[in-house]
C-alpha atoms as a PDB file:
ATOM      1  CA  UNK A   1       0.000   0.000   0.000  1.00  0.00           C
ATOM      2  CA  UNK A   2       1.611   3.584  -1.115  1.00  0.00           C
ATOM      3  CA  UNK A   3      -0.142   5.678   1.854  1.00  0.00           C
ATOM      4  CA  UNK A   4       1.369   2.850   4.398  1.00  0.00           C
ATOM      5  CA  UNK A   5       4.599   3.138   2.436  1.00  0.00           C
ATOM      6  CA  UNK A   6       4.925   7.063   2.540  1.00  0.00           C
ATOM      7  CA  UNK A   7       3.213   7.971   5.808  1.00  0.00           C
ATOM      8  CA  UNK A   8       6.815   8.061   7.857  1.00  0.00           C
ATOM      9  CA  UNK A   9       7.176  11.167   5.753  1.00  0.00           C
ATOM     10  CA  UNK A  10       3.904  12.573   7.681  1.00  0.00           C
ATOM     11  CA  UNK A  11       5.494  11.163  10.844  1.00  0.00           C
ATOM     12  CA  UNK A  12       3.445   8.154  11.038  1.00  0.00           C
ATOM     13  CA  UNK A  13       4.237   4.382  11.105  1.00  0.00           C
ATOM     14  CA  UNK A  14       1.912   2.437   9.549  1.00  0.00           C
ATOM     15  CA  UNK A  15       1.969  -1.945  10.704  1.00  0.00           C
ATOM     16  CA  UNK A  16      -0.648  -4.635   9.593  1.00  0.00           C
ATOM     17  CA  UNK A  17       0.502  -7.600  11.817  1.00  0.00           C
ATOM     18  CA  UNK A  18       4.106  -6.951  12.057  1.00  0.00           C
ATOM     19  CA  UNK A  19       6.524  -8.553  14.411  1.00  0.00           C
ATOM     20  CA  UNK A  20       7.141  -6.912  17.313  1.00  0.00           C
ATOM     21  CA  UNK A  21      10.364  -6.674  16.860  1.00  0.00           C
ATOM     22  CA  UNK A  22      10.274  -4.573  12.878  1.00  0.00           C
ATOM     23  CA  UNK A  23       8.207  -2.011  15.331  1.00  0.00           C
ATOM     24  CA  UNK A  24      11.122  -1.532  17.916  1.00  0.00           C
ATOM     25  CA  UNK A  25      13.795  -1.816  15.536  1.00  0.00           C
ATOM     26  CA  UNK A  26      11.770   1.370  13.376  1.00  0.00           C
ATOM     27  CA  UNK A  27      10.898   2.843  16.973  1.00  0.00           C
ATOM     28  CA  UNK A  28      15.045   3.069  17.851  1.00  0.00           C
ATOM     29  CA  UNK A  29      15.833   4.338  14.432  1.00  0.00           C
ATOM     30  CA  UNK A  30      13.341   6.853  14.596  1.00  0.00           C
ATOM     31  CA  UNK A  31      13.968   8.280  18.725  1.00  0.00           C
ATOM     32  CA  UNK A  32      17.659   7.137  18.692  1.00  0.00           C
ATOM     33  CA  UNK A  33      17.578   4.535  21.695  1.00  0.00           C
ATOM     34  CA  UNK A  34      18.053   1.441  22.811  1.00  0.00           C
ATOM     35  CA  UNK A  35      14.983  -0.937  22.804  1.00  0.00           C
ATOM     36  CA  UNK A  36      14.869  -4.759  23.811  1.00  0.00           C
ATOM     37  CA  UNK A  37      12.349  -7.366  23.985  1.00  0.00           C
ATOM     38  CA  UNK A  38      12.021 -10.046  26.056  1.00  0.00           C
ATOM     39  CA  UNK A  39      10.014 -13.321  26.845  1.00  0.00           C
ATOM     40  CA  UNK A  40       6.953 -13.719  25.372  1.00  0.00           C
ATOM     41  CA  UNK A  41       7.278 -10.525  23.318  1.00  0.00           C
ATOM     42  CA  UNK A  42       9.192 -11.548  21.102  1.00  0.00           C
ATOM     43  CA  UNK A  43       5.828 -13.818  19.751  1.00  0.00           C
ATOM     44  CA  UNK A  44       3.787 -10.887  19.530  1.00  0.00           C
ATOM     45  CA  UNK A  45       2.748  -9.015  16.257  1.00  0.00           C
ATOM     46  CA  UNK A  46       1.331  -5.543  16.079  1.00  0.00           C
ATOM     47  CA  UNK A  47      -1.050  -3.581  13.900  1.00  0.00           C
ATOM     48  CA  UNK A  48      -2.030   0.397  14.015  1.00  0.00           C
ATOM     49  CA  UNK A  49      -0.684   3.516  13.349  1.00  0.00           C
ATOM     50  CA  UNK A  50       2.365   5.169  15.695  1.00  0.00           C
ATOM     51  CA  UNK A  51       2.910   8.543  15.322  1.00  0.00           C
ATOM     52  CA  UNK A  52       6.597   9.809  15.210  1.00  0.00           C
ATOM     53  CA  UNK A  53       6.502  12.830  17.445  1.00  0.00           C
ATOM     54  CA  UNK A  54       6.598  11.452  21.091  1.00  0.00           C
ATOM     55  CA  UNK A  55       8.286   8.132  22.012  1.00  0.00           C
ATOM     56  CA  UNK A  56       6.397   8.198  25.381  1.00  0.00           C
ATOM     57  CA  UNK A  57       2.793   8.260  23.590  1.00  0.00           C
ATOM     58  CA  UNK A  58       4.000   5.309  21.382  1.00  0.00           C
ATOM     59  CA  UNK A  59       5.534   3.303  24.080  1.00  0.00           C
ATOM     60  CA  UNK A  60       2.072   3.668  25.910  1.00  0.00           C
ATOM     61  CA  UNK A  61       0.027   2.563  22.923  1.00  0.00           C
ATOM     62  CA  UNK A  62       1.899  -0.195  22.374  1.00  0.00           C
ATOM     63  CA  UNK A  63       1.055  -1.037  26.132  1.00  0.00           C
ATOM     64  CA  UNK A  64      -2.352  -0.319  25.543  1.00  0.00           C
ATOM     65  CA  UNK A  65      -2.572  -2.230  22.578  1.00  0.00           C
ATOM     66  CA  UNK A  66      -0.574  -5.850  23.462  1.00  0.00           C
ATOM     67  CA  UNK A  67       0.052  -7.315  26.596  1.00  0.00           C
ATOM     68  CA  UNK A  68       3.457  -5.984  27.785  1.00  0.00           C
ATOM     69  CA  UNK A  69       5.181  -4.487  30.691  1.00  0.00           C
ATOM     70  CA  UNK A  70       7.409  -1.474  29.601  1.00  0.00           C
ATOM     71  CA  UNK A  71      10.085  -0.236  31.701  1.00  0.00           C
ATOM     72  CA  UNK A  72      12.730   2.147  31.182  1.00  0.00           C
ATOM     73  CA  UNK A  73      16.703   1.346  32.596  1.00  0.00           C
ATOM     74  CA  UNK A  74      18.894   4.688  31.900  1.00  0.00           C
ATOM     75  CA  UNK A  75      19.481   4.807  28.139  1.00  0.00           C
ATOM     76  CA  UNK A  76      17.659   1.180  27.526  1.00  0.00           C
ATOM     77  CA  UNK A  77      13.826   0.492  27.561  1.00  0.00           C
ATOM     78  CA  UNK A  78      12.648  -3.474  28.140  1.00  0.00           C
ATOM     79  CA  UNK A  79       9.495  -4.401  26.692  1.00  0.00           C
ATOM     80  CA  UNK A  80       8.653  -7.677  28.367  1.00  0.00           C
ATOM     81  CA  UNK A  81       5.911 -10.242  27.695  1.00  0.00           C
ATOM     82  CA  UNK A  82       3.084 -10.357  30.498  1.00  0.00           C
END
């Protein structure tokens, strides 16, 4: 799909059952930090719409949207399956 394609240039990500772990690797490209998952996140697929402009609003969707803990170490944020 084009619009999915093309909608980082609006700031937006744009997944339709993608692996977790294409989300974090886009999400530490995008805010420049370290992201890891562990346990039973790393089985987990997402699908919605993150928008670029405040890693604190995405990390919360995505803890609103799968069943995750999310914590934050210094420099390094753990996303952890429930």
């Amino acid at each position: 799909d084009p619009t999915s394609v093309l909608a980082w240039r609006e700031g937006q990500l744009i997944y339709d059952n993608a692996p977790l772990s294409d989300v974090v690797t886009d999400l530490g490209r995008y805010f420049k930090v370290e992201i890891e998952i562990e346990g039973k996140a790393k089985e987990l697929s997402f699908s919605g719409v993150l928008n670029t402009d405040n890693l604190s609003t995405v990390l919360a969707l995505l803890q609103e949207s799968l069943p995750v803990e999310i914590s934050r170490m210094n420099h390094l944020i753990v996303i952890s399956g429930e």
